[in-house]
Structures are given as structure tokens and as C-alpha cells.
N, C-alpha and C. Protein backbone atom coordinates (compact mmCIF):
# COMPACT_ATOMS: atom_id res chain seq x y z
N UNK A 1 76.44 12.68 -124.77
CA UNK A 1 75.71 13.91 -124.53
C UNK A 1 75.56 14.11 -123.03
N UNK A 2 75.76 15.64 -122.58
CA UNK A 2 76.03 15.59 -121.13
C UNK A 2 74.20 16.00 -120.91
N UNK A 3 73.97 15.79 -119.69
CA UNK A 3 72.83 15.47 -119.17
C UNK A 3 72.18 17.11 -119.08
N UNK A 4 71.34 17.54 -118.84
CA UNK A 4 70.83 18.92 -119.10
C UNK A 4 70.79 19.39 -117.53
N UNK A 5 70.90 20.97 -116.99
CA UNK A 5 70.88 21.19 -115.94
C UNK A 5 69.47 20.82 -115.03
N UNK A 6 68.59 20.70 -115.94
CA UNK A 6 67.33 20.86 -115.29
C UNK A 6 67.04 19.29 -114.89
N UNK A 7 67.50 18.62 -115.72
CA UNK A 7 67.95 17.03 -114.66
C UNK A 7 68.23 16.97 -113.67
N UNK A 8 69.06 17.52 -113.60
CA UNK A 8 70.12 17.98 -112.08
C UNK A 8 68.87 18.50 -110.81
N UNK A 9 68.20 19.79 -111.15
CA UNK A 9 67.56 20.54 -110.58
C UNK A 9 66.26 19.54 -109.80
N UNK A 10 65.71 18.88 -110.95
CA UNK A 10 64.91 18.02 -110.70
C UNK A 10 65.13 16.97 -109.61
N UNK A 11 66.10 16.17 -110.30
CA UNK A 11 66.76 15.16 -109.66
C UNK A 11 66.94 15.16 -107.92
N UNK A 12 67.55 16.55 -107.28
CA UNK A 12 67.95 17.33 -106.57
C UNK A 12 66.52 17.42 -105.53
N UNK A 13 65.21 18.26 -106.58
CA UNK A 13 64.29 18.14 -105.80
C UNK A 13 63.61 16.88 -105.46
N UNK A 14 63.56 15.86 -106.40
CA UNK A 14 63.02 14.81 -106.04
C UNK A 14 63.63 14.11 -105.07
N UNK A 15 64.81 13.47 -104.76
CA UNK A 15 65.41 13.51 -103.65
C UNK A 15 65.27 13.84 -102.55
N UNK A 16 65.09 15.07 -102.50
CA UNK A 16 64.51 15.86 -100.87
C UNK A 16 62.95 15.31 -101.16
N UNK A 17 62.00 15.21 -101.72
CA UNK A 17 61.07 15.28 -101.14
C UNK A 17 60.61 13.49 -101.00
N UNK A 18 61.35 12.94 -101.24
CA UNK A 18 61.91 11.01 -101.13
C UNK A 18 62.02 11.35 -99.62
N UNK A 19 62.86 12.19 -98.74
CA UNK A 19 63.25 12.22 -97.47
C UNK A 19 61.95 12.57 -97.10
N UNK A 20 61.17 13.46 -96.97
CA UNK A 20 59.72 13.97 -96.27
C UNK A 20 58.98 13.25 -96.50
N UNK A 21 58.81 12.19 -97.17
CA UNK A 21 57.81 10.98 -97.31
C UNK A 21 58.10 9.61 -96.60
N UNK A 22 57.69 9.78 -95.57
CA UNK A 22 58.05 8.65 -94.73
C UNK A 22 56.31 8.05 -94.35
N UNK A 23 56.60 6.97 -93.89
CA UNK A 23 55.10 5.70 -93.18
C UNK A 23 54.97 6.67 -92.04
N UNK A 24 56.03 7.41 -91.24
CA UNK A 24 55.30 7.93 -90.22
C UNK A 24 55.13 9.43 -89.96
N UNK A 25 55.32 9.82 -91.51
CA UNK A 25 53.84 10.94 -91.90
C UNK A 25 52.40 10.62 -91.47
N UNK A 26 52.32 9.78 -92.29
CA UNK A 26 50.83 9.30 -92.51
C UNK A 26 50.67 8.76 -91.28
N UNK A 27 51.29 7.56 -91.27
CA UNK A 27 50.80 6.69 -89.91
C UNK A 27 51.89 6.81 -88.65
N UNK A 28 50.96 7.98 -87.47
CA UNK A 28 51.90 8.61 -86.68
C UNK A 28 52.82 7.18 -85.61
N UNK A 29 53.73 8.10 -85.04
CA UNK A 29 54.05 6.74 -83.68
C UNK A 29 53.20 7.13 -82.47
N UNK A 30 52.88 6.13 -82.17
CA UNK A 30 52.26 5.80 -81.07
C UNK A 30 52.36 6.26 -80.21
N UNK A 31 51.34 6.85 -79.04
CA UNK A 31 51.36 7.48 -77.81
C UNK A 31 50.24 6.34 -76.88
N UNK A 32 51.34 5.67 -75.49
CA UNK A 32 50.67 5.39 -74.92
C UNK A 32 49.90 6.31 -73.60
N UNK A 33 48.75 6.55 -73.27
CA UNK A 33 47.98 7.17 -73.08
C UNK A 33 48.24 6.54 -70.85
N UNK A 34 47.95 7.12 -70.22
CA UNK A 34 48.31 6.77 -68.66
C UNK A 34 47.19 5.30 -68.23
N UNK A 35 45.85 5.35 -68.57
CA UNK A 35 45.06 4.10 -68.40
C UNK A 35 45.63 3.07 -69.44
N UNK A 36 46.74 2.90 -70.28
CA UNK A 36 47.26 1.95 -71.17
C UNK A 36 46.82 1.83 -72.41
N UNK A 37 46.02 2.92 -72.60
CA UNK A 37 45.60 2.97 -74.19
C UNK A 37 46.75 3.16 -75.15
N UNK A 38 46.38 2.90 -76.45
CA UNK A 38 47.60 2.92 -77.08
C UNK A 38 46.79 3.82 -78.28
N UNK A 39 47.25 5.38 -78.53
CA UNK A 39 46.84 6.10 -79.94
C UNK A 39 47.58 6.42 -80.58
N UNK A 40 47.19 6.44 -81.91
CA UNK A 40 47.93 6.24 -83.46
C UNK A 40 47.09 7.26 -83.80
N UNK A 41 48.06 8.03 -84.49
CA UNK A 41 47.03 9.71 -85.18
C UNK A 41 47.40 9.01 -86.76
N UNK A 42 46.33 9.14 -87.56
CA UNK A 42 46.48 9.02 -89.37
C UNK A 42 46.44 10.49 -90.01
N UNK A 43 47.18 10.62 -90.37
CA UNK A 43 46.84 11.75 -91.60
C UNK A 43 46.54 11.99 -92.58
N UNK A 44 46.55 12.81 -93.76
CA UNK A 44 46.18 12.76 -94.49
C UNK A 44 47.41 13.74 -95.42
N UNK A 45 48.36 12.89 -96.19
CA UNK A 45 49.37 13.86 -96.46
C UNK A 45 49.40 14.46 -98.58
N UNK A 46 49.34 15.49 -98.84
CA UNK A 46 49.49 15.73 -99.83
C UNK A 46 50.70 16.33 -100.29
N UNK A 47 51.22 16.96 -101.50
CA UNK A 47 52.57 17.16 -101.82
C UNK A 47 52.33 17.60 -103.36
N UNK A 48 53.07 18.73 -103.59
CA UNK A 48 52.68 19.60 -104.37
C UNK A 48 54.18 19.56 -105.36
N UNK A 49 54.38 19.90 -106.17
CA UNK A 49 55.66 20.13 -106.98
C UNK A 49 55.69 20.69 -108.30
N UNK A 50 56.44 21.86 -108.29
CA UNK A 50 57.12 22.57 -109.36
C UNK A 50 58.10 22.49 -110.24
N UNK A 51 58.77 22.28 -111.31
CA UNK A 51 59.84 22.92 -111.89
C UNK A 51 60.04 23.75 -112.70
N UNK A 52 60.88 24.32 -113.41
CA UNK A 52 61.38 24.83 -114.92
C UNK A 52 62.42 25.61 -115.04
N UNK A 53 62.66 25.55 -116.05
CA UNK A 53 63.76 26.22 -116.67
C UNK A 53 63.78 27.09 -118.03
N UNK A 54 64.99 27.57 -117.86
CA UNK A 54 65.00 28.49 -119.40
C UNK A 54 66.18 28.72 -119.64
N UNK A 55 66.88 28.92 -121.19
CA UNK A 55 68.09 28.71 -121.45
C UNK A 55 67.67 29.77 -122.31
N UNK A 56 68.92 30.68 -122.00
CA UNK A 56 69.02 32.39 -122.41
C UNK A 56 69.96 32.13 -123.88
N UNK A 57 69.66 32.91 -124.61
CA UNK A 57 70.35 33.11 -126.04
C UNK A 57 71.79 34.08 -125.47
N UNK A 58 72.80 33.20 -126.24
CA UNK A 58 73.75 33.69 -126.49
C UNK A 58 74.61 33.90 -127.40
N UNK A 59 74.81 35.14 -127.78
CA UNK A 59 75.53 35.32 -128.93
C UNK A 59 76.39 34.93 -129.00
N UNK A 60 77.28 33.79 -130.01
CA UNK A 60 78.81 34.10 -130.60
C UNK A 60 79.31 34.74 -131.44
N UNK A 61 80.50 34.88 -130.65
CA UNK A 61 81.47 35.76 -131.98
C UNK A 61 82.03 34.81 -132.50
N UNK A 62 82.72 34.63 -133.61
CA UNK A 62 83.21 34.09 -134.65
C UNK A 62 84.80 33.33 -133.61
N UNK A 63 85.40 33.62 -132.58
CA UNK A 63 85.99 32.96 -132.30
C UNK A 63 85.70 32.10 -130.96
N UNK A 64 84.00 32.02 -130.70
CA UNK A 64 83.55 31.03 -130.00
C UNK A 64 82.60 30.43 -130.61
N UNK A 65 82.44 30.49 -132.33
CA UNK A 65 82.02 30.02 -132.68
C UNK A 65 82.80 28.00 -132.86
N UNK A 66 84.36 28.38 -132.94
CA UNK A 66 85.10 26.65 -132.80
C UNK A 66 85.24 26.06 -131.58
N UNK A 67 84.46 26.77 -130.62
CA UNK A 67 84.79 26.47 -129.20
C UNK A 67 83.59 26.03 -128.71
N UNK A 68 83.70 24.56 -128.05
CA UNK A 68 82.12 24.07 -127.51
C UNK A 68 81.98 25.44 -126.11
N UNK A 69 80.79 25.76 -127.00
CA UNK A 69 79.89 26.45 -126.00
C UNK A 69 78.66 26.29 -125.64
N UNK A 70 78.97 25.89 -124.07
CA UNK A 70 77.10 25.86 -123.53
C UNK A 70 76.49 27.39 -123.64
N UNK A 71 74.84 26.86 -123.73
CA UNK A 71 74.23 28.12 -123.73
C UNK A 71 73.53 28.14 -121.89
N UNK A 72 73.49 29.46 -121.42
CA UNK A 72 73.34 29.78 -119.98
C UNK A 72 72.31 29.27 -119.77
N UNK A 73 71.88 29.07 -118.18
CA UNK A 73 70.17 28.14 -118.40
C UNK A 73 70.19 28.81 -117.06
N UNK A 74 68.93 28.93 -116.39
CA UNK A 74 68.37 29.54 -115.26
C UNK A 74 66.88 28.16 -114.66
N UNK A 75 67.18 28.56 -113.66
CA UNK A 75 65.68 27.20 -113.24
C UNK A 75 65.56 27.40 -111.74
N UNK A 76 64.34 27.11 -111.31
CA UNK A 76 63.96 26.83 -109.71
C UNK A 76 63.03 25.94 -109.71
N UNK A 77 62.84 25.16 -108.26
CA UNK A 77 61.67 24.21 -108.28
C UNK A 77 61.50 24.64 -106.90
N UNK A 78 59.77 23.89 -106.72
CA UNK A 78 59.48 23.91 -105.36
C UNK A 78 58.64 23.45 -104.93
N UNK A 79 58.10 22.84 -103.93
CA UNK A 79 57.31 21.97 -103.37
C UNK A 79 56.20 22.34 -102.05
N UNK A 80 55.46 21.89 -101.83
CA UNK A 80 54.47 22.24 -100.54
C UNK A 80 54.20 20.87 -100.07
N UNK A 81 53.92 20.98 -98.94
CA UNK A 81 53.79 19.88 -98.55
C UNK A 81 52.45 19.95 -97.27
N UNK A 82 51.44 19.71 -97.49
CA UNK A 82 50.20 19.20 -96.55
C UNK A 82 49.99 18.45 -96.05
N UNK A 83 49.61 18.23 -94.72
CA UNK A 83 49.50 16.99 -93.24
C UNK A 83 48.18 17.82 -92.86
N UNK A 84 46.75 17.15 -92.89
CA UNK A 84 45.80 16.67 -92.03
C UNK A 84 45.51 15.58 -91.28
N UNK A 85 45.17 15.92 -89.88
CA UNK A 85 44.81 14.18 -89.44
C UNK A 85 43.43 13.68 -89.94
N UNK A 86 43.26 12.81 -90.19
CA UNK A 86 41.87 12.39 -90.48
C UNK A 86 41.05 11.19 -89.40
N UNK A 87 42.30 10.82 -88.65
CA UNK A 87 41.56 9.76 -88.12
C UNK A 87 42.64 9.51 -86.64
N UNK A 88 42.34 8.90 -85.55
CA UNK A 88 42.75 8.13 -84.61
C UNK A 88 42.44 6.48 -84.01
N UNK A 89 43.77 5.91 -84.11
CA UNK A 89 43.51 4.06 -83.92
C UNK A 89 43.34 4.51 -82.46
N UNK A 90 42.30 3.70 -81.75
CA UNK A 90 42.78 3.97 -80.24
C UNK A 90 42.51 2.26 -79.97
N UNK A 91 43.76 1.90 -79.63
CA UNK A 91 43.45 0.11 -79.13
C UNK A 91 43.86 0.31 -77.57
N UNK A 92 43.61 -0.93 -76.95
CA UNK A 92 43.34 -1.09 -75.36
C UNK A 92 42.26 -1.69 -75.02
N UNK A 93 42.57 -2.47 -73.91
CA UNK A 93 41.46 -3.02 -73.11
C UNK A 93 40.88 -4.17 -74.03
N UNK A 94 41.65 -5.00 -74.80
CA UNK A 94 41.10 -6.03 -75.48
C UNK A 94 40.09 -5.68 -77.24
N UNK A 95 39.97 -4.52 -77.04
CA UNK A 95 39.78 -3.69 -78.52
C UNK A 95 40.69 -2.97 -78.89
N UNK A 96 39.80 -2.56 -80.44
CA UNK A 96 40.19 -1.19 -81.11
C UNK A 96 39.71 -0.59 -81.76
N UNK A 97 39.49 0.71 -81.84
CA UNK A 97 38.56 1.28 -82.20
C UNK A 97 39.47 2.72 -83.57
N UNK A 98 38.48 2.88 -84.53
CA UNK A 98 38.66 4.24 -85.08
C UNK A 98 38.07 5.38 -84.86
N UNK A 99 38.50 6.52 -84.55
CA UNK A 99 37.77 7.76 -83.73
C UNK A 99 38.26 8.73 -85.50
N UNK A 100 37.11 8.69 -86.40
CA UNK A 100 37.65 10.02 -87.52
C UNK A 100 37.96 11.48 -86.72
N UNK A 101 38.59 12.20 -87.43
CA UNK A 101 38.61 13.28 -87.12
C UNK A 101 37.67 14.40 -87.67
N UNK A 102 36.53 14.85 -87.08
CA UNK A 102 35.14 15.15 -87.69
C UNK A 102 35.37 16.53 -88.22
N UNK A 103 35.66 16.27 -89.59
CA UNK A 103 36.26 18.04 -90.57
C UNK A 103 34.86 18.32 -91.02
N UNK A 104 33.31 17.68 -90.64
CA UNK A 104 32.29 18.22 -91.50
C UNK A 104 31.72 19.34 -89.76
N UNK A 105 32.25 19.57 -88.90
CA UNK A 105 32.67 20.57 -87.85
C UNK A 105 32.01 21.97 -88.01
N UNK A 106 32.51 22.13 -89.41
CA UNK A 106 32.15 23.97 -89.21
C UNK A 106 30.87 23.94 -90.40
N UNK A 107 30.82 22.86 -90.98
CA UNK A 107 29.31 22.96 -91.62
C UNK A 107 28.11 22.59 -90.68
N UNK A 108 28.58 22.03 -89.31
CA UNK A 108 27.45 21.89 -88.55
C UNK A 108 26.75 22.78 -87.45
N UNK A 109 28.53 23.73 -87.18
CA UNK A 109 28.47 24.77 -86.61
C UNK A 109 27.33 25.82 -87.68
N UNK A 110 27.67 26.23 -88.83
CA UNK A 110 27.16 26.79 -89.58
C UNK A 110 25.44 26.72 -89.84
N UNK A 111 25.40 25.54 -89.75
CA UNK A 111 24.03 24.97 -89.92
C UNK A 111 22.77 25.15 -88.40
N UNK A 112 23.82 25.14 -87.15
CA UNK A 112 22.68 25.43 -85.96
C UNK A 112 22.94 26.54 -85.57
N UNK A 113 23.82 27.57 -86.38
CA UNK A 113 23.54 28.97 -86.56
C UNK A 113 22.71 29.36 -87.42
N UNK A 114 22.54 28.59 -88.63
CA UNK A 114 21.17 29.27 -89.13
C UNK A 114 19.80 28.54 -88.93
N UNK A 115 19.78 27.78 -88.02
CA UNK A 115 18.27 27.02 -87.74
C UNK A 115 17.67 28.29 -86.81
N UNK A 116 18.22 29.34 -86.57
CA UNK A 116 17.01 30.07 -85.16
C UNK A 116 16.97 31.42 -86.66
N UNK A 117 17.52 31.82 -87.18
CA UNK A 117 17.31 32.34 -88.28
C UNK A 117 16.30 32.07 -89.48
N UNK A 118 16.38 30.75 -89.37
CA UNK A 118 14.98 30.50 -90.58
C UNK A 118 14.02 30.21 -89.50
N UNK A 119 14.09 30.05 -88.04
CA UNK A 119 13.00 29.91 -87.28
C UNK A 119 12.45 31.32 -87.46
N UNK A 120 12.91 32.06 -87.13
CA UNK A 120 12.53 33.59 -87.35
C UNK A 120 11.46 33.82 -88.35
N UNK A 121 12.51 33.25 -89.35
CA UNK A 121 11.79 33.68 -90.93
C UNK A 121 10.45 33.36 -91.06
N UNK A 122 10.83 31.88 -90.59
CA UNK A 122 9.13 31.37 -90.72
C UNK A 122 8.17 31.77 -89.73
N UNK A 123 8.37 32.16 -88.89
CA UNK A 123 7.34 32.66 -87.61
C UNK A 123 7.03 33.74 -88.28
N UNK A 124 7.74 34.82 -89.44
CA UNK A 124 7.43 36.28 -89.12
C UNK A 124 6.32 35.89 -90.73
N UNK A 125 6.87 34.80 -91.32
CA UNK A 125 5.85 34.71 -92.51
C UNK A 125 4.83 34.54 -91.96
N UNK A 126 4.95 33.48 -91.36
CA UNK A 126 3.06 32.97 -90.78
C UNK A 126 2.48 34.17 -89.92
N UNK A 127 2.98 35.05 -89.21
CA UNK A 127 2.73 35.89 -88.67
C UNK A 127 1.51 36.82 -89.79
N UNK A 128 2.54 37.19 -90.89
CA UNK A 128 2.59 38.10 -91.90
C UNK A 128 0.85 37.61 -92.71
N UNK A 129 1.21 36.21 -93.03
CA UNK A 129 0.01 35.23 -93.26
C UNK A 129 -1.29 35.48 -92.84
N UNK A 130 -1.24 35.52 -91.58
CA UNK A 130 -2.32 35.04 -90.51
C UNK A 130 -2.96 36.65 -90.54
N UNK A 131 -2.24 38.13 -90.66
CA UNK A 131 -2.45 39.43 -90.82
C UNK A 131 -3.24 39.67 -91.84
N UNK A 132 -2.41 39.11 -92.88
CA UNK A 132 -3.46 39.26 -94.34
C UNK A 132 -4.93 38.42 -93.99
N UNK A 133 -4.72 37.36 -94.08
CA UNK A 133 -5.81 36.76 -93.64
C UNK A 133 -7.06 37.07 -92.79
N UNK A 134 -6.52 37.94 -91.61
CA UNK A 134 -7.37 38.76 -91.04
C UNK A 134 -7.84 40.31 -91.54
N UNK A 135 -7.18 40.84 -91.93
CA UNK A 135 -7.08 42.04 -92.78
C UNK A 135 -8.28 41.40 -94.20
N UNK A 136 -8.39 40.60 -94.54
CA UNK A 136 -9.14 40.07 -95.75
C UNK A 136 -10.53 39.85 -95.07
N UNK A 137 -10.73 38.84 -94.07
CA UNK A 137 -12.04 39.42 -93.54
C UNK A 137 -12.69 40.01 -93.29
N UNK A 138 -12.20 41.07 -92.12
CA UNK A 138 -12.51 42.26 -92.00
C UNK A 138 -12.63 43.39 -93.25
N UNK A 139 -12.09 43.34 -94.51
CA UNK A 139 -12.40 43.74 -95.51
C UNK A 139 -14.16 43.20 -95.71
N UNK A 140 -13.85 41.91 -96.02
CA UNK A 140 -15.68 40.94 -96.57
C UNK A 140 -16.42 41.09 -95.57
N UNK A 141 -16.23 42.13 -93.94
CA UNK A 141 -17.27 42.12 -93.20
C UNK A 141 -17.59 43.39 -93.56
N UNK A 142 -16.72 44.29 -93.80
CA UNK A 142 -16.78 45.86 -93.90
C UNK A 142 -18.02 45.79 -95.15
N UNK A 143 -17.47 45.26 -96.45
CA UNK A 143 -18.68 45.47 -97.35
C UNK A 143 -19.82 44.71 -97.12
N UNK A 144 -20.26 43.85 -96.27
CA UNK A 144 -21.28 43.18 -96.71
C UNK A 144 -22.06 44.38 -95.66
């Protein structure tokens, strides 16, 4: 039995993406730095993959009915491929150290953009507070 096209197709993609997976994806080459440091970038690599196929009906006529006939097949695949760094080795000078690469960044940005915003909030409550509060006395002085 001959092997199906979508073997092929597969086969084909897996292959190529055997080549894009290398150690120095992930773990970059080395840059020595001018004071003799030595940095290594890490990443963080993901990889995505598709296939399929479909094999179209074909009619025979009665004189391809004694004749081996394949039926037509159609297929594509496809892949993505993602690289974040997550981290830097930095050795030298008798150490080594890990420097992450800090992705919690825009939640902190986010966060001391809204600290003068709820400062607001709360000043205009207690404000608001302290009004009633006075507004309520001056009520219990008015009637007595």
C-alpha cells in the first residue's frame, strides 16, 4: 500500500520545522561585552502547527472503473513560530549572575498610573464625607 499524500505533506513540514529548532534558539551565543563580561540572552521559544487534507470524489466511468485509480487529494500545513527572551546569563569578574527579563513591566506601568487616580478618588470621598458631616450639624444646630 502506497503511503498517503498527507504523509508526505506532513513529513515535509516536520522536517523544516526539525531545522528552526536549534539549542541556539533558546540558548543564544554569546556576546562578549568591552569590560570582559560574557552575555547569554535565553528565550523563550514556542511553535505552533497545522495540517489537513481532503480527498475530492471522483467519478468513474465504467472504463476506469479496471484501471487503478487514485482519488485527487488537496492539503496545506503551517506553522508559527515564537521567540521571547526571558532571561540574561551575565558571567565575569569571577561570577555569574541571572538578570530575568521583567515582562510584569506594563502591569507596573499600569498600576502607578492608577495610584494618583484612586488618590483622587479618595481625597474627593473624604472631602464629600467631611461636607455631609458638616452639613448634618449645622442641620442639629438649625433645629435646636
Amino acid at each position: 500500500m502506497s503511503d498517503h499524500p498527507i504523509e508526505g505533506l506532513m513529513t515535509t513540514t516536520m522536517e523544516n520545522l526539525k531545522e528552526m529548532v536549534d539549542v541556539n534558539t533558546i540558548v543564544g551565543d554569546p556576546v562578549e561585552s568591552a569590560d570582559g563580561l560574557v552575555i547569554i540572552p535565553i528565550s523563550k521559544v514556542s511553535f505552533g502547527f497545522a495540517s489537513g487534507g481532503a480527498e475530492f470524489d471522483k467519478r468513474k466511468s465504467k472504463e476506469e472503473e479496471n484501471k487503478e485509480n487514485k482519488i485527487p487529494f488537496g492539503g496545506g500545513s503551517g506553522a508559527g513560530v515564537s521567540v521571547q527572551p526571558v532571561a540574561f546569563i551575565v558571567a565575569g569578574n569571577g561570577q555569574m549572575k541571572l538578570l530575568p527579563v521583567d515582562q510584569g513591566t506594563n502591569i507596573l506601568n499600569n498600576l502607578l498610573e492608577f495610584i494618583p487616580k484612586l488618590s483622587n478618588s479618595i481625597q474627593s470621598k473624604i472631602k464629600n464625607d467631611k461636607n455631609k458631616e458638616k452639613e448634618k450639624r449645622h442641620s442639629e444646630e438649625v433645629e435646636k
